[in-house]
N, C-alpha and C. Protein backbone atom coordinates (compact mmCIF):
# COMPACT_ATOMS: atom_id res chain seq x y z
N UNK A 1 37.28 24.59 131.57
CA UNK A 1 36.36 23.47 131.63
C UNK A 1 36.16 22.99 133.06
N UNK A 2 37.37 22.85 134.08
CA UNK A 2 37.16 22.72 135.56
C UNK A 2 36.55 23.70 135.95
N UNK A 3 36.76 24.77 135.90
CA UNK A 3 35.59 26.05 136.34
C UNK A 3 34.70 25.97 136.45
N UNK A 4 33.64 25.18 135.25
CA UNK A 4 32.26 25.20 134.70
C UNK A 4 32.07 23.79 135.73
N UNK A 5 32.98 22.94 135.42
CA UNK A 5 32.32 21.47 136.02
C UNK A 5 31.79 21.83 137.49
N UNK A 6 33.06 22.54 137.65
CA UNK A 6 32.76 22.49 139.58
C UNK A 6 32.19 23.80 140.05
N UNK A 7 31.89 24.93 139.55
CA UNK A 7 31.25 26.09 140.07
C UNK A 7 30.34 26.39 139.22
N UNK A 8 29.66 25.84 138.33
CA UNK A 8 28.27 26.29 137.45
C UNK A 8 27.62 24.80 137.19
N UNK A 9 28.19 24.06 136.86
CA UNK A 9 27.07 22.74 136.42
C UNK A 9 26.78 21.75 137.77
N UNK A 10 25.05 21.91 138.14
CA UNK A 10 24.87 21.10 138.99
C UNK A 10 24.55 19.87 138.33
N UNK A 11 24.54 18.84 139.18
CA UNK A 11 25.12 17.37 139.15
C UNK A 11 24.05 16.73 139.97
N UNK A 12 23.17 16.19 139.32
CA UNK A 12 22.15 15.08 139.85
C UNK A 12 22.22 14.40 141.25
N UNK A 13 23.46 14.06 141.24
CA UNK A 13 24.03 13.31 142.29
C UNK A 13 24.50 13.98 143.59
N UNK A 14 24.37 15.35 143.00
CA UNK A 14 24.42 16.11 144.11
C UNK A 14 23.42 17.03 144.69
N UNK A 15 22.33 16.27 144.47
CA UNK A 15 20.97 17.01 144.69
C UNK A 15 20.94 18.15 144.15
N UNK A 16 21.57 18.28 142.62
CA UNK A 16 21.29 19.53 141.64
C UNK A 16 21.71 20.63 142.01
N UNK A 17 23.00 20.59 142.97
CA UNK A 17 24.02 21.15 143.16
C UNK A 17 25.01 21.38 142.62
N UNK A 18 25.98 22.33 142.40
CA UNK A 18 27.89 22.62 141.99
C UNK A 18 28.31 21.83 143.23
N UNK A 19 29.43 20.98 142.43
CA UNK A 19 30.04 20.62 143.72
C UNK A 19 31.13 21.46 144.92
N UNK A 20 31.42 22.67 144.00
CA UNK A 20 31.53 23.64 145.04
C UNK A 20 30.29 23.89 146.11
N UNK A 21 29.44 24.15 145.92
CA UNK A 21 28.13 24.13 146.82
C UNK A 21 27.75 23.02 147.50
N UNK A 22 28.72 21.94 147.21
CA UNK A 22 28.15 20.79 148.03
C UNK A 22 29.16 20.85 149.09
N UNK A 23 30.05 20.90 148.75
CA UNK A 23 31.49 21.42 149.88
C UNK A 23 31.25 22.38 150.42
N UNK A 24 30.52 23.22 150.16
CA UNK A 24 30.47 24.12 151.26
C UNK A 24 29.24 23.94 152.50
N UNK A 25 28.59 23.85 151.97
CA UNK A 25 27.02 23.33 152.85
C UNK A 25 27.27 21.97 154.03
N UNK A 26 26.15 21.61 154.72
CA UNK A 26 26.30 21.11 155.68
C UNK A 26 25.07 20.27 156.03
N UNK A 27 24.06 20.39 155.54
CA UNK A 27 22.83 20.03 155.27
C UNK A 27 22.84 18.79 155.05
N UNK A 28 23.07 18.21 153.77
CA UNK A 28 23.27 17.16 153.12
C UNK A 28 24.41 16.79 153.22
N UNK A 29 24.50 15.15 152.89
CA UNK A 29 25.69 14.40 153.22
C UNK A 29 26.15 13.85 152.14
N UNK A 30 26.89 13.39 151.73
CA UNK A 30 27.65 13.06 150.75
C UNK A 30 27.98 11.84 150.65
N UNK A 31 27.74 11.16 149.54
CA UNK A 31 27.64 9.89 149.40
C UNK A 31 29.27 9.18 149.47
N UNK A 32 29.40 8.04 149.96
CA UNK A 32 30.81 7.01 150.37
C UNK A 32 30.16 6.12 150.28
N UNK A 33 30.95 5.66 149.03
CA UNK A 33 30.98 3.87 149.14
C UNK A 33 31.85 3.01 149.87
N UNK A 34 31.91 2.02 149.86
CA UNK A 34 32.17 1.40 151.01
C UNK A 34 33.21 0.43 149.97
N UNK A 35 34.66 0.47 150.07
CA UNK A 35 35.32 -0.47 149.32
C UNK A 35 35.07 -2.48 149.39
N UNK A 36 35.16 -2.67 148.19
CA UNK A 36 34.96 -4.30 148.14
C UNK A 36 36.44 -4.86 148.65
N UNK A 37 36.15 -5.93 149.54
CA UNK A 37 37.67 -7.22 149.88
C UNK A 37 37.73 -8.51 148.97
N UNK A 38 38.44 -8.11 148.00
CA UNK A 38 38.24 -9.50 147.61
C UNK A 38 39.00 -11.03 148.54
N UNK A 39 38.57 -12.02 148.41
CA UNK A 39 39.28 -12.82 149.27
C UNK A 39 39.82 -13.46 148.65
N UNK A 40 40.86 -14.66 149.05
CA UNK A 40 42.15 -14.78 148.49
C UNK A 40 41.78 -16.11 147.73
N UNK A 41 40.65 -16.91 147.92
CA UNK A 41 40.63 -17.96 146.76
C UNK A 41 40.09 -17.47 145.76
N UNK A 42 39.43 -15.88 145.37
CA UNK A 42 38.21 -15.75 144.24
C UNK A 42 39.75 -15.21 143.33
N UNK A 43 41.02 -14.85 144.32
CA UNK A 43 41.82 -13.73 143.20
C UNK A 43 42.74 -15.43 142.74
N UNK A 44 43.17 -16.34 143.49
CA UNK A 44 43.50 -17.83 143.27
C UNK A 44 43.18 -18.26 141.79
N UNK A 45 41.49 -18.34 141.68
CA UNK A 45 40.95 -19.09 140.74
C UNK A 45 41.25 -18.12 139.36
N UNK A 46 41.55 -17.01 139.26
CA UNK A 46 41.85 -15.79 138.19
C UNK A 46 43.26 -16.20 137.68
């Protein structure tokens, strides 16, 4: 089932790429999100 995910089924998100094929290429960039901080009165009021 990992086989198929990552070397035969392309993935929207990867511009309809395997994500083996996205790792290998150089073209396109790869999406990073950017982690949230929560601050210390919003975790307080929880």
């Amino acid at each position: 089932a990992i086989q198929i995910y990552n070397n035969q089924r392309p993935h929207l998100s990867n511009h309809l790429l395997t994500p083996q094929q996205m790792h290998q290429q150089n073209k396109l960039s790869r999406k990073q999100y950017k982690s949230k901080k929560l601050n210390d009165a919003r975790i307080v009021k929880l």
